[in-house]
Protein backbone atom coordinates (compact mmCIF):
# COMPACT_ATOMS: atom_id res chain seq x y z
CA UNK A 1 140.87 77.88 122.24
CA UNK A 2 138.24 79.74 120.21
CA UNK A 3 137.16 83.19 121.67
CA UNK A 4 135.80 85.50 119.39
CA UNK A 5 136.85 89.06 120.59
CA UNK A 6 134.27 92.14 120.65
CA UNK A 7 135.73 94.27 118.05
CA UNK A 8 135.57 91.43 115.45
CA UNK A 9 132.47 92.15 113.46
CA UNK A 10 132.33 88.73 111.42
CA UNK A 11 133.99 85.39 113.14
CA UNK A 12 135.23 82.22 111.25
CA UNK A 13 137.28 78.71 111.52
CA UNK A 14 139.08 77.32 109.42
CA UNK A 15 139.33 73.80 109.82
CA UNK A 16 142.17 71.17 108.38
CA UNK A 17 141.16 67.29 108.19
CA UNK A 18 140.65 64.65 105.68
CA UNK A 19 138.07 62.37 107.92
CA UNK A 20 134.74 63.34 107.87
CA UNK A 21 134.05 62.12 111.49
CA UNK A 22 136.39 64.21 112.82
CA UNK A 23 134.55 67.40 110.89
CA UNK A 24 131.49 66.23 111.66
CA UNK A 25 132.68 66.04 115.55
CA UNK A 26 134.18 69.63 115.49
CA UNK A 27 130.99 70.66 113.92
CA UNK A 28 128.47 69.62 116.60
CA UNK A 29 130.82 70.82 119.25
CA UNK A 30 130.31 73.95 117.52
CA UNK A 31 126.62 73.74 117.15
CA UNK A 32 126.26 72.79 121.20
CA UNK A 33 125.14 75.83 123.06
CA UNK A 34 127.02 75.09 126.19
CA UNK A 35 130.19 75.20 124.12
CA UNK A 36 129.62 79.14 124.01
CA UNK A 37 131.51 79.44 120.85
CA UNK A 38 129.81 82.19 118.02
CA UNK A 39 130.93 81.46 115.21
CA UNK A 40 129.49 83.12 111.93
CA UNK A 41 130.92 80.54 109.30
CA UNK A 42 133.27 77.44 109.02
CA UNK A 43 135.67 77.39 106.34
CA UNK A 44 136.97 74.05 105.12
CA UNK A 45 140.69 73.71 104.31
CA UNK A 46 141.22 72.73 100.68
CA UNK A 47 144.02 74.67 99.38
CA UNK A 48 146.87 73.96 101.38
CA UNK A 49 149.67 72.54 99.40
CA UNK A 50 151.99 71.60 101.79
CA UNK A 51 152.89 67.61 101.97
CA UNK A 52 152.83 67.77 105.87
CA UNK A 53 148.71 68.45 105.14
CA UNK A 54 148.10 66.60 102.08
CA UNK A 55 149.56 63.39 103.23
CA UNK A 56 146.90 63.22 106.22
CA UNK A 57 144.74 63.37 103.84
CA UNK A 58 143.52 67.05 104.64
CA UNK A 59 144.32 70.57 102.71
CA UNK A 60 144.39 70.55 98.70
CA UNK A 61 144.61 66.53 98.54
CA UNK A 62 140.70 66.45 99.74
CA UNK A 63 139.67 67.62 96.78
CA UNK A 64 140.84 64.30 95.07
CA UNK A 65 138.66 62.41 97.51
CA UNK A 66 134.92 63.00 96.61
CA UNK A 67 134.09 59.35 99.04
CA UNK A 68 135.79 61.84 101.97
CA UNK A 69 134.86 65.01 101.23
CA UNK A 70 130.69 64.40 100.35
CA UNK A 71 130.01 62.97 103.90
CA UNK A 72 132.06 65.38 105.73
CA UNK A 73 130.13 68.29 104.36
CA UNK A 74 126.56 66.64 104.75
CA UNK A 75 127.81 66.33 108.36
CA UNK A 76 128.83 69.69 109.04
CA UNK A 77 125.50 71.26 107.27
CA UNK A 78 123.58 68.81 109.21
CA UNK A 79 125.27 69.79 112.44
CA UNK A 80 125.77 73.59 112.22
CA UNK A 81 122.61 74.12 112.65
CA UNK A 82 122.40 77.14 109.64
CA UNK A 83 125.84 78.14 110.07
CA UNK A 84 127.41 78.70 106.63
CA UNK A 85 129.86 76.21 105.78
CA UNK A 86 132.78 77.31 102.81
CA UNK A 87 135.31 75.58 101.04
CA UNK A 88 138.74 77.30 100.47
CA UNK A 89 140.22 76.24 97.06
């Protein structure tokens, strides 16, 4: 579902979730050559306000969880393999 098209100079994900396996998984499937995908950063989700996010656990409500949020970006940097990882606040 992720195709980055010619004309884009700089490519990026955003990605929503309040479990740090499932970041962590999205993050190596990234990282695997055969996936194809180029990405040139990955954005976490932290700002969203909406309940429908928050109550998952994901969006602004991961901020609250430091236990959540620590391991799922030590996963991601360990993963990515130098790909920049962001937080949106």
């Amino acid at each position: 579902l992720l195709k980055r098209h010619s004309s884009e100079d700089v490519f990026g994900i955003q990605l929503a979730s309040g479990y740090p396996d499932q970041l962590t998984r999205i993050s190596e499937v990234l990282a695997n050559s055969e996936s194809n995908i180029q990405v040139d950063f990955v954005d976490i989700n932290m700002g969203c306000p909406l309940d429908l996010i928050c109550n998952k656990g994901a969006g602004a409500s991961l901020m609250m969880h430091h236990n959540r949020l620590q391991p799922a970006l030590i996963g991601m940097v360990n993963t990515l393999n130098g790909i920049p990882v962001t937080l949106k606040m």
